[in-house]
Protein backbone atom coordinates (compact mmCIF):
# COMPACT_ATOMS: atom_id res chain seq x y z
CA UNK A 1 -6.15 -4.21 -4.70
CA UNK A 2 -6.41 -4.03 -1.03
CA UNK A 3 -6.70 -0.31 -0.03
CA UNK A 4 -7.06 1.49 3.33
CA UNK A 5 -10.76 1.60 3.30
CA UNK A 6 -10.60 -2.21 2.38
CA UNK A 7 -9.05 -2.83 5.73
CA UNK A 8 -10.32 -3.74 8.96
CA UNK A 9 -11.03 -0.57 10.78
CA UNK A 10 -8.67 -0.36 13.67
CA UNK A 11 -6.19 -1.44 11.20
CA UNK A 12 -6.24 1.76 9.13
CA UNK A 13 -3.81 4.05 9.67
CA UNK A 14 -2.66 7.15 7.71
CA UNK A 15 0.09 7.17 5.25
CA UNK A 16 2.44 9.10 7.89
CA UNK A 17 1.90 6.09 10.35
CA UNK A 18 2.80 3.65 7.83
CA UNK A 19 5.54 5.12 6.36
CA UNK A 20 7.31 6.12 9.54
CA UNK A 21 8.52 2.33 10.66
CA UNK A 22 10.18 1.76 6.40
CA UNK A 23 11.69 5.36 7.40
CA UNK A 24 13.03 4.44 10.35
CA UNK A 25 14.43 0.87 9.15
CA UNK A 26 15.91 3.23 6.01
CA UNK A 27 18.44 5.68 8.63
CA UNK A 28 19.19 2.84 10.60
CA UNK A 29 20.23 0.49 7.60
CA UNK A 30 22.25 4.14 5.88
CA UNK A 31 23.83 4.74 9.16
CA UNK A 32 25.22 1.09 9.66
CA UNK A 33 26.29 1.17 6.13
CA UNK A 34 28.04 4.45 5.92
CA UNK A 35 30.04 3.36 9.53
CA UNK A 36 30.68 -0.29 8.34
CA UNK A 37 31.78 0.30 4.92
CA UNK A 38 34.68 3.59 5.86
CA UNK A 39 37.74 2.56 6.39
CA UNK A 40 37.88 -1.07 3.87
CA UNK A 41 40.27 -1.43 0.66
CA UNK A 42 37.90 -2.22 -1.93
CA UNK A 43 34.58 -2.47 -1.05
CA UNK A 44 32.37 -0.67 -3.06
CA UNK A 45 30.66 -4.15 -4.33
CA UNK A 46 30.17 -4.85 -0.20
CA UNK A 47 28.60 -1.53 0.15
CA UNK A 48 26.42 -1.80 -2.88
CA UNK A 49 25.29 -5.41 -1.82
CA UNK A 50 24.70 -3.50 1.48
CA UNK A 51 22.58 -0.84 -0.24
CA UNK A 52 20.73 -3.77 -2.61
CA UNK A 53 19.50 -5.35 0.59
CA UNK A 54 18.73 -2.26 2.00
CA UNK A 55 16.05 -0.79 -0.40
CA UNK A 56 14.49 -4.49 -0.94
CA UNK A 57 13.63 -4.51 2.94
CA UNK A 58 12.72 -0.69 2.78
CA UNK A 59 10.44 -1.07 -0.44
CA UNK A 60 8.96 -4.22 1.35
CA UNK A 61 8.09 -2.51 4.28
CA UNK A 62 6.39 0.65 2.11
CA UNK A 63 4.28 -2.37 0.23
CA UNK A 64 3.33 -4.51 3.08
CA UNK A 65 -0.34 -2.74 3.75
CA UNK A 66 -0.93 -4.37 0.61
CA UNK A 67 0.87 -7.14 0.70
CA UNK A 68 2.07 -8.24 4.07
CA UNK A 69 3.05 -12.03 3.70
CA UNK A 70 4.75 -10.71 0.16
CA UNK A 71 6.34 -8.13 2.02
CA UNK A 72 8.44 -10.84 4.64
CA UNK A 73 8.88 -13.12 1.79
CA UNK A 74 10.69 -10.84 0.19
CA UNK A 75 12.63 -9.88 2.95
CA UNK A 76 13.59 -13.15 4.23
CA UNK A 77 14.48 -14.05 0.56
CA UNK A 78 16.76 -11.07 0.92
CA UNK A 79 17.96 -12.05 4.28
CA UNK A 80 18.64 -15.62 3.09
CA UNK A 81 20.61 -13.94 -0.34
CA UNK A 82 22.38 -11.38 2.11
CA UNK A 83 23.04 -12.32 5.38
CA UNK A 84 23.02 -9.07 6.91
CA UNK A 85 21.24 -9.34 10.54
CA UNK A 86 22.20 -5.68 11.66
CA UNK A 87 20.39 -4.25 7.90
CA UNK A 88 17.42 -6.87 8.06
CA UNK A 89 16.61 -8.49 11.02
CA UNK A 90 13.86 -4.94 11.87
CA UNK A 91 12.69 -5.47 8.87
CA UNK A 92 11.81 -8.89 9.05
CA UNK A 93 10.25 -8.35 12.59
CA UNK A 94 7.95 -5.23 11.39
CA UNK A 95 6.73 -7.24 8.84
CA UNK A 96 6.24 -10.29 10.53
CA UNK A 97 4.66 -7.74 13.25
CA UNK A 98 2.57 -6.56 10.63
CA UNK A 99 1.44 -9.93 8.98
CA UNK A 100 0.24 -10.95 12.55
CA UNK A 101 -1.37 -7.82 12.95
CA UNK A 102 -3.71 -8.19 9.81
CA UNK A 103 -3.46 -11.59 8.80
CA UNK A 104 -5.43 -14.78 10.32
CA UNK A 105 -3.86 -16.46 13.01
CA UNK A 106 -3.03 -19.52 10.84
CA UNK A 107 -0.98 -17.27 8.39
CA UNK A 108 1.10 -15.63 11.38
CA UNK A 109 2.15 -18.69 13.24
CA UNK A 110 3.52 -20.00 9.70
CA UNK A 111 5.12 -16.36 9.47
CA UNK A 112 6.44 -16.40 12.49
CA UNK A 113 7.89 -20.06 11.97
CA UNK A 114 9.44 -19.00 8.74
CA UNK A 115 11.20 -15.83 10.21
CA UNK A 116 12.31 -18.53 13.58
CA UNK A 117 13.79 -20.39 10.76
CA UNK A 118 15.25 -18.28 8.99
CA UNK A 119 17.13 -16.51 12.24
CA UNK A 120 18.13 -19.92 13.50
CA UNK A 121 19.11 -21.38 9.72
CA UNK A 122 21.30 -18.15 7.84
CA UNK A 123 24.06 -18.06 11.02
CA UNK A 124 24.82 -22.04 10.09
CA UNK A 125 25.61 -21.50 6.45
CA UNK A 126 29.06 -20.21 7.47
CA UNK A 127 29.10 -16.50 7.05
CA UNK A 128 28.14 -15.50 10.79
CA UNK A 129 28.56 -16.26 14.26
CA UNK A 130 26.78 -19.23 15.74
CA UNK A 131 26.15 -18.49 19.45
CA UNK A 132 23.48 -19.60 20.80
CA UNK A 133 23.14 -17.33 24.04
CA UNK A 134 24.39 -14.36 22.12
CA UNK A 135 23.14 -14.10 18.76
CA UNK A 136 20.17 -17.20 18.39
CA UNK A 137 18.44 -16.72 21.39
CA UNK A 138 17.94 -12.99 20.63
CA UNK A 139 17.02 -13.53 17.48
CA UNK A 140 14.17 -16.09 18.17
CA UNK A 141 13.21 -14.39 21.30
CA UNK A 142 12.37 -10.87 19.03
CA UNK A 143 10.41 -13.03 16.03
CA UNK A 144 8.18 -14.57 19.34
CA UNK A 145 7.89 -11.26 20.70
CA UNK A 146 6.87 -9.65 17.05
CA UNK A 147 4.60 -12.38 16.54
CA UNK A 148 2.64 -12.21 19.92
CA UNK A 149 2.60 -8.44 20.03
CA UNK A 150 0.54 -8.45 17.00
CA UNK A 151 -1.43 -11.89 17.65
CA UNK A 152 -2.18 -10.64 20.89
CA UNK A 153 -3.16 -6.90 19.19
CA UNK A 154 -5.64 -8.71 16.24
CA UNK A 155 -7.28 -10.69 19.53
CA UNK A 156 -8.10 -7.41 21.58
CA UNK A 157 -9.60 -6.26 18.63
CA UNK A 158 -13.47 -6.57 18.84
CA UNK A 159 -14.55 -8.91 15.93
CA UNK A 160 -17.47 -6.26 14.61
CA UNK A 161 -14.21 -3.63 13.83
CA UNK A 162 -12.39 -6.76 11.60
């Protein structure tokens, strides 16, 4: 069990700091449900496959100090199951943030592959737009920026604090 003293000492942070970003990702996700889901005959199973996807990237993001390629596994699995960009797409880059944050740089350039994947892959199974300059780009453009925001972090770092 990996625990905060365990980690790298730049890298710990207190329990208000890492809660804050699943907090965060948790209004957003209950605001865009509660507007998106008012105003549709019938769907309460929508809204609850909403809400399912919802606290799987939320409890993700509370577990990903200890686990932080488990953490975007999970939520990738999730967005792969779902398909719900708006919901999971910050999850997936604060994770992927995080993995490259704390993680060698090995295990973040296959993260961040995975989560380029997966943005470029779920819009072609039929359920959402494919536009490249509009939706694809964005997407791949925030999983490079996630990715070398916390590469670049972890490199700043002086090795004696790792």
């Amino acid at each position: 069990m990996l625990e905060s003293r365990q980690l790298p000492k730049r890298y710990r942070i207190s329990t208000a700091v890492h809660v804050a970003p699943a907090l965060l990702v948790a209004a957003w996700g209950a605001t865009w449900i509660a507007t998106h889901s008012s105003g549709r005959g019938g769907s309460s199973v929508h809204t609850l496959f909403q809400t399912v996807a919802l606290a799987e990237s939320v409890a993700a993001l509370l577990l990903r100090r200890r686990k932080p390629v488990g953490a975007l596994v999970g939520i990738l699995v999730a967005y792969f199951l779902f398909q719900l960009d708006p919901l999971l797409l910050p999850a997936i880059l604060l994770a992927l943030l995080n993995v490259a944050l704390v993680k060698e740089r090995p295990t973040a350039l296959v993260a961040a592959a995975a989560s380029a994947a997966a943005a470029v892959v779920v819009p072609f199974t039929g359920r959402a737009s494919v536009d490249l300059a509009s939706n694809l780009l964005p997407r791949l453009l925030a999983v490079a920026a996630a990715a070398t925001l916390g590469l670049w972090e972890r490199t700043r770092t002086p090795k004696e604090t790792r």
